[in-house]
PDB file of N, CA and C in Angstrom:
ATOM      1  N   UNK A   1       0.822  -1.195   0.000  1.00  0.00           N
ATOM      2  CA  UNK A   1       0.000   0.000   0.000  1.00  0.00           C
ATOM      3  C   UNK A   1       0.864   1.255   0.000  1.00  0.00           C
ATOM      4  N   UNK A   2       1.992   1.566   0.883  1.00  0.00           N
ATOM      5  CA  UNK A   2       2.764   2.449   0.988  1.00  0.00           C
ATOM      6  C   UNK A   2       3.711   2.656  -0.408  1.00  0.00           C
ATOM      7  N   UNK A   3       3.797   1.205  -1.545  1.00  0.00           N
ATOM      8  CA  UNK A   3       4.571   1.824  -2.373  1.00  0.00           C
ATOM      9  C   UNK A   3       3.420   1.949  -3.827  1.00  0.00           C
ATOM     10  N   UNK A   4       2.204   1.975  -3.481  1.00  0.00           N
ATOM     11  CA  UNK A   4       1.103   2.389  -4.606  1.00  0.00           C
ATOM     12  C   UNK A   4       0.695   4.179  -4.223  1.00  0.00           C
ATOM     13  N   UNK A   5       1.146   4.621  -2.736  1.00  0.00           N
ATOM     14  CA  UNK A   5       0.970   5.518  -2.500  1.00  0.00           C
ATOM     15  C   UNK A   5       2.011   6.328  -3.046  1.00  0.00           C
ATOM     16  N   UNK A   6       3.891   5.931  -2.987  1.00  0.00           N
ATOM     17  CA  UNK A   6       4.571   7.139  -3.406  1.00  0.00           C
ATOM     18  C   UNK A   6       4.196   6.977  -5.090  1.00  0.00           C
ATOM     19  N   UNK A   7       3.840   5.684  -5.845  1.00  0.00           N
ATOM     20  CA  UNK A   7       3.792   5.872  -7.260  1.00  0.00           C
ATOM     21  C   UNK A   7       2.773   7.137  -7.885  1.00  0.00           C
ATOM     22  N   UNK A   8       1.613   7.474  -7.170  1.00  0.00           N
ATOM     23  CA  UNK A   8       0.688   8.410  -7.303  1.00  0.00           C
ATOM     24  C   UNK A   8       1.320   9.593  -7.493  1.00  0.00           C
ATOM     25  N   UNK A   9       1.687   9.994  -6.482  1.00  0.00           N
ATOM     26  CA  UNK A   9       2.197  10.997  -6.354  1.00  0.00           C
ATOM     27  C   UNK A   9       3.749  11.676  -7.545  1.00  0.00           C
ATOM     28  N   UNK A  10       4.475  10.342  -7.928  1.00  0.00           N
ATOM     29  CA  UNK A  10       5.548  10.276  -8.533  1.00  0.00           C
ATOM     30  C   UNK A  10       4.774  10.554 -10.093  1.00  0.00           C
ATOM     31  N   UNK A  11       3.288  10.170 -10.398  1.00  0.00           N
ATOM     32  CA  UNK A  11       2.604  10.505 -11.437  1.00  0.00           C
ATOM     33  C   UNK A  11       2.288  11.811 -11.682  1.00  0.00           C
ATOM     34  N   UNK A  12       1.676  12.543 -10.440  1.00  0.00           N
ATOM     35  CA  UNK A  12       1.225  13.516 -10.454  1.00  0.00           C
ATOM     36  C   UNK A  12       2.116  14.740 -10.899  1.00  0.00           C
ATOM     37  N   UNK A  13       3.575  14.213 -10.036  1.00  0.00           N
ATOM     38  CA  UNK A  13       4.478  15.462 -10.043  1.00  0.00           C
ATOM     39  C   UNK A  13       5.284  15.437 -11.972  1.00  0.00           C
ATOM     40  N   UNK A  14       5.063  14.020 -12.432  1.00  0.00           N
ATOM     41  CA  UNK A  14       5.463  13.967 -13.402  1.00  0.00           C
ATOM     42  C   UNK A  14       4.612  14.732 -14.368  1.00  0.00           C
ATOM     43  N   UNK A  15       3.693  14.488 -14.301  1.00  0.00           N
ATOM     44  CA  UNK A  15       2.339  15.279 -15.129  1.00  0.00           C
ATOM     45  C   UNK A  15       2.476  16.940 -14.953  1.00  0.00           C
ATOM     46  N   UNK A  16       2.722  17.242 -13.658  1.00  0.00           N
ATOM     47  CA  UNK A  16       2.710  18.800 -14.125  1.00  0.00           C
ATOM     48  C   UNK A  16       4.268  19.721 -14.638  1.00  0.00           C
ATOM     49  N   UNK A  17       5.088  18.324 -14.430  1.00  0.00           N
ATOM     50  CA  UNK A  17       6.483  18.845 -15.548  1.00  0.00           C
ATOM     51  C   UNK A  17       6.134  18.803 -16.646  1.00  0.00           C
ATOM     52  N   UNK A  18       5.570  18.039 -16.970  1.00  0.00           N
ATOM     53  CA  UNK A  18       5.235  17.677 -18.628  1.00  0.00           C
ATOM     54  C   UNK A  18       4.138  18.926 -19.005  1.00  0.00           C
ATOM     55  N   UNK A  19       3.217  19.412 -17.977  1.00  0.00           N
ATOM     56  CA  UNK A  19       2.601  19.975 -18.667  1.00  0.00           C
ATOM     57  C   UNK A  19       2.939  21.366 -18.823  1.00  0.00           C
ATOM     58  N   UNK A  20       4.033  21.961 -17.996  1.00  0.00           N
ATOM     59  CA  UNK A  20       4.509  23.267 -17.437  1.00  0.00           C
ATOM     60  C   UNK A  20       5.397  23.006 -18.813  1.00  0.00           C
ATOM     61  N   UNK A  21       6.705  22.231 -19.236  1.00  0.00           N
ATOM     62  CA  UNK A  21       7.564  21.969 -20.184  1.00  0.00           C
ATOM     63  C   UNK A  21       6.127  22.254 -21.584  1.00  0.00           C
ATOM     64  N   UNK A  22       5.035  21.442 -22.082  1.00  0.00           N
ATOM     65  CA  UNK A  22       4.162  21.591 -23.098  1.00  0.00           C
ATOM     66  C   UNK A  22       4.035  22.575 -23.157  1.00  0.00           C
ATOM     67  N   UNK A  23       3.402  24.054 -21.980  1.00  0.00           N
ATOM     68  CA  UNK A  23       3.340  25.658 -22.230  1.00  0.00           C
ATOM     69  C   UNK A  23       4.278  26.388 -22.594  1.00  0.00           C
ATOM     70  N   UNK A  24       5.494  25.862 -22.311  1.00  0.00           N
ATOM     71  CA  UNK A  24       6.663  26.911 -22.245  1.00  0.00           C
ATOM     72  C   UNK A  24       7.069  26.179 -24.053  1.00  0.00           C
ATOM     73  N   UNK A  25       7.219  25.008 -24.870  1.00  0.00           N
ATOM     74  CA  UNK A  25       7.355  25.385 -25.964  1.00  0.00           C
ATOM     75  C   UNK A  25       6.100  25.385 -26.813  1.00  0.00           C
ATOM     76  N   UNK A  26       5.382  25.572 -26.614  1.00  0.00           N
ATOM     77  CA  UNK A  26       3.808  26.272 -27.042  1.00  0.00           C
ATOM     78  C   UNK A  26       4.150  27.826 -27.593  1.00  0.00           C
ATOM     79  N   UNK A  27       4.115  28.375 -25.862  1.00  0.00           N
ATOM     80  CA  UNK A  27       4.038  29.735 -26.198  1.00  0.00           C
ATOM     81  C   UNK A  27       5.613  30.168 -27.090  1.00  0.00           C
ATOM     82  N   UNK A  28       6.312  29.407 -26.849  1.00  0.00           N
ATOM     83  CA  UNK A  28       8.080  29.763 -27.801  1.00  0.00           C
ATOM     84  C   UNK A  28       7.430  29.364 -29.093  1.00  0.00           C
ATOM     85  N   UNK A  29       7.032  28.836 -29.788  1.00  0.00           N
ATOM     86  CA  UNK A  29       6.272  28.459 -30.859  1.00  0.00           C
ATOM     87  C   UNK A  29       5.264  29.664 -31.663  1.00  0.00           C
ATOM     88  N   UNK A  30       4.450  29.907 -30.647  1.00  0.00           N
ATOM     89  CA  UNK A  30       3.453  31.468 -31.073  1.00  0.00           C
ATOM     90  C   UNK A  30       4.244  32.664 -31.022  1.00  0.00           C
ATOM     91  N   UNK A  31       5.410  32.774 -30.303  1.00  0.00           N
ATOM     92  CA  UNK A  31       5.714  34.220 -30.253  1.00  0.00           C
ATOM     93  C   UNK A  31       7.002  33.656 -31.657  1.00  0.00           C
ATOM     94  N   UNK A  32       7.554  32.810 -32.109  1.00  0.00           N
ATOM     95  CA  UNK A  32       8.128  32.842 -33.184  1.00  0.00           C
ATOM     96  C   UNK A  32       7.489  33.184 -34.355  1.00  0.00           C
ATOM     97  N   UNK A  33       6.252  32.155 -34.478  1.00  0.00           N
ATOM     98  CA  UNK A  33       5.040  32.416 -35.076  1.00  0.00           C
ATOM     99  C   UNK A  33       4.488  33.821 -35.852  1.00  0.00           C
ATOM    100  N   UNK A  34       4.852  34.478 -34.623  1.00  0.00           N
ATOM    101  CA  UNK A  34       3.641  35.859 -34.693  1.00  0.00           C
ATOM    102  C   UNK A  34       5.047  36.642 -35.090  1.00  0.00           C
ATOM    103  N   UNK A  35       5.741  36.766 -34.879  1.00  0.00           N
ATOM    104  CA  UNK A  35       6.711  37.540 -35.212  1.00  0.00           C
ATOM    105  C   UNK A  35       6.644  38.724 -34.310  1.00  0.00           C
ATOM    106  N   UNK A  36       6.484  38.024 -32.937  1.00  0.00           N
ATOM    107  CA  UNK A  36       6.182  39.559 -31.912  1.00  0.00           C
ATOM    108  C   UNK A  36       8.060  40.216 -31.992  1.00  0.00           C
ATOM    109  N   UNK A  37       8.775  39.787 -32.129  1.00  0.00           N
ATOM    110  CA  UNK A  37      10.315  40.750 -32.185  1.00  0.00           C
ATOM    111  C   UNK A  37      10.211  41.860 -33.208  1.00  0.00           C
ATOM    112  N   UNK A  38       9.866  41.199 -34.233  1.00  0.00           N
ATOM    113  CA  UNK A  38       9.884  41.918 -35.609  1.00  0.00           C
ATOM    114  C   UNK A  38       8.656  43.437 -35.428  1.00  0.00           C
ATOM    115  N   UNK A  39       7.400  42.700 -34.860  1.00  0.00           N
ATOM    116  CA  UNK A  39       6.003  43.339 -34.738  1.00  0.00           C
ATOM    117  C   UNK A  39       6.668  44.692 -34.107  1.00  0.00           C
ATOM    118  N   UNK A  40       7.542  44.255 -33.024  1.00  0.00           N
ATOM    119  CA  UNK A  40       7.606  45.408 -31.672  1.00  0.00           C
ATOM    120  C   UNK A  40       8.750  46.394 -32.181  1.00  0.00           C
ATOM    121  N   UNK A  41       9.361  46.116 -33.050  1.00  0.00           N
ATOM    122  CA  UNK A  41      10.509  47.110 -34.273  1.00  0.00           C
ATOM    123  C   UNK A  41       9.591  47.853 -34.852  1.00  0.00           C
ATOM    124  N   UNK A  42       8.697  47.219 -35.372  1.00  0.00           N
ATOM    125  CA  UNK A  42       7.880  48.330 -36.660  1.00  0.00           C
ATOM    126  C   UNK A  42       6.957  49.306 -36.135  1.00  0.00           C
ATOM    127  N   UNK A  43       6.459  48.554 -34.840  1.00  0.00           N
ATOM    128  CA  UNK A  43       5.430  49.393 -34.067  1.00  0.00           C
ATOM    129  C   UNK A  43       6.308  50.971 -33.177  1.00  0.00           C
ATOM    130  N   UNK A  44       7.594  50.108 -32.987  1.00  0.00           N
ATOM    131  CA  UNK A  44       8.300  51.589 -31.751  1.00  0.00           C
ATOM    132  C   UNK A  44       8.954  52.297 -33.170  1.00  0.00           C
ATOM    133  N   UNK A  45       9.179  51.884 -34.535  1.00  0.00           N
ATOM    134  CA  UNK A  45       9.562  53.049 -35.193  1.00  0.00           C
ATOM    135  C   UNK A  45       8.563  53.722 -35.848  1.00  0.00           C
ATOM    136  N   UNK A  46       7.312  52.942 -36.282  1.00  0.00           N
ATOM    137  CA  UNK A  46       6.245  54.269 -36.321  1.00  0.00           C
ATOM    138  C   UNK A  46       5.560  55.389 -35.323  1.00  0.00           C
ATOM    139  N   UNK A  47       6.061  54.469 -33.694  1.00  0.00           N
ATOM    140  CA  UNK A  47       5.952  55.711 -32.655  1.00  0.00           C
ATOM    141  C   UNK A  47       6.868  56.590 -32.535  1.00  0.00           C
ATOM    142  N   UNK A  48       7.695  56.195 -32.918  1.00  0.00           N
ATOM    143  CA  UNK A  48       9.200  57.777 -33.032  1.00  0.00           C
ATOM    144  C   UNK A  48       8.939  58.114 -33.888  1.00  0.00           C
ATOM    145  N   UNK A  49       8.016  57.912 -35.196  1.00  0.00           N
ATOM    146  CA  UNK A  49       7.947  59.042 -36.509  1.00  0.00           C
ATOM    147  C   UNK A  49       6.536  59.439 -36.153  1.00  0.00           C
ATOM    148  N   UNK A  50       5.730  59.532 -35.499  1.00  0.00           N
ATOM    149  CA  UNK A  50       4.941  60.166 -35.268  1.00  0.00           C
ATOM    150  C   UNK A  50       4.773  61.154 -34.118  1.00  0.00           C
ATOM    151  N   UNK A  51       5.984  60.932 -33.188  1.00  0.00           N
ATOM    152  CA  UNK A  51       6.423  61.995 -31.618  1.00  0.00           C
ATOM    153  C   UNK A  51       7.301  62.802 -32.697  1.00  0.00           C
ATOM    154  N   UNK A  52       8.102  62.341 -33.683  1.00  0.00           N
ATOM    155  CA  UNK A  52       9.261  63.713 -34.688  1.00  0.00           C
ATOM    156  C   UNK A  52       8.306  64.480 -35.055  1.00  0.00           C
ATOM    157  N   UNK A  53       6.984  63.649 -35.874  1.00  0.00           N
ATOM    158  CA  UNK A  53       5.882  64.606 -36.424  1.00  0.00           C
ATOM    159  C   UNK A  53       4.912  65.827 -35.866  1.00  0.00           C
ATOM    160  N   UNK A  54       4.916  65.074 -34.531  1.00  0.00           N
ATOM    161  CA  UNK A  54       4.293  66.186 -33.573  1.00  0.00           C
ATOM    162  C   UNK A  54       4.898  67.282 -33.011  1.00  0.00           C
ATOM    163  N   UNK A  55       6.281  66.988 -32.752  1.00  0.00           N
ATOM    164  CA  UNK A  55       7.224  67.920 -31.886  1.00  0.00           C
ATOM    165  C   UNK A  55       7.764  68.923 -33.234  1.00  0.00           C
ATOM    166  N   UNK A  56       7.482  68.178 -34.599  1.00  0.00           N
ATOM    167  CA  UNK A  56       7.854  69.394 -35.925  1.00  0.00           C
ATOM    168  C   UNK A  56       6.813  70.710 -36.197  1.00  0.00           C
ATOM    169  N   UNK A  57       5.344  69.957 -35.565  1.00  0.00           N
ATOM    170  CA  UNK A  57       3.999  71.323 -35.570  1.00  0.00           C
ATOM    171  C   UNK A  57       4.172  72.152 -34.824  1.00  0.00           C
TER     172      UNK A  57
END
Protein backbone atom coordinates (compact mmCIF):
# COMPACT_ATOMS: atom_id res chain seq x y z
CA UNK A 1 0.00 0.00 0.00
CA UNK A 2 2.76 2.45 0.99
CA UNK A 3 4.57 1.82 -2.37
CA UNK A 4 1.10 2.39 -4.61
CA UNK A 5 0.97 5.52 -2.50
CA UNK A 6 4.57 7.14 -3.41
CA UNK A 7 3.79 5.87 -7.26
CA UNK A 8 0.69 8.41 -7.30
CA UNK A 9 2.20 11.00 -6.35
CA UNK A 10 5.55 10.28 -8.53
CA UNK A 11 2.60 10.50 -11.44
CA UNK A 12 1.22 13.52 -10.45
CA UNK A 13 4.48 15.46 -10.04
CA UNK A 14 5.46 13.97 -13.40
CA UNK A 15 2.34 15.28 -15.13
CA UNK A 16 2.71 18.80 -14.12
CA UNK A 17 6.48 18.84 -15.55
CA UNK A 18 5.23 17.68 -18.63
CA UNK A 19 2.60 19.98 -18.67
CA UNK A 20 4.51 23.27 -17.44
CA UNK A 21 7.56 21.97 -20.18
CA UNK A 22 4.16 21.59 -23.10
CA UNK A 23 3.34 25.66 -22.23
CA UNK A 24 6.66 26.91 -22.25
CA UNK A 25 7.36 25.38 -25.96
CA UNK A 26 3.81 26.27 -27.04
CA UNK A 27 4.04 29.73 -26.20
CA UNK A 28 8.08 29.76 -27.80
CA UNK A 29 6.27 28.46 -30.86
CA UNK A 30 3.45 31.47 -31.07
CA UNK A 31 5.71 34.22 -30.25
CA UNK A 32 8.13 32.84 -33.18
CA UNK A 33 5.04 32.42 -35.08
CA UNK A 34 3.64 35.86 -34.69
CA UNK A 35 6.71 37.54 -35.21
CA UNK A 36 6.18 39.56 -31.91
CA UNK A 37 10.31 40.75 -32.18
CA UNK A 38 9.88 41.92 -35.61
CA UNK A 39 6.00 43.34 -34.74
CA UNK A 40 7.61 45.41 -31.67
CA UNK A 41 10.51 47.11 -34.27
CA UNK A 42 7.88 48.33 -36.66
CA UNK A 43 5.43 49.39 -34.07
CA UNK A 44 8.30 51.59 -31.75
CA UNK A 45 9.56 53.05 -35.19
CA UNK A 46 6.24 54.27 -36.32
CA UNK A 47 5.95 55.71 -32.65
CA UNK A 48 9.20 57.78 -33.03
CA UNK A 49 7.95 59.04 -36.51
CA UNK A 50 4.94 60.17 -35.27
CA UNK A 51 6.42 61.99 -31.62
CA UNK A 52 9.26 63.71 -34.69
CA UNK A 53 5.88 64.61 -36.42
CA UNK A 54 4.29 66.19 -33.57
CA UNK A 55 7.22 67.92 -31.89
CA UNK A 56 7.85 69.39 -35.93
CA UNK A 57 4.00 71.32 -35.57
Amino acid sequence: MEQEKDNFWLYIGALIVAVIIGVFLLKSREMESAGFSSGYQENRGSVEKQIQNSKAK
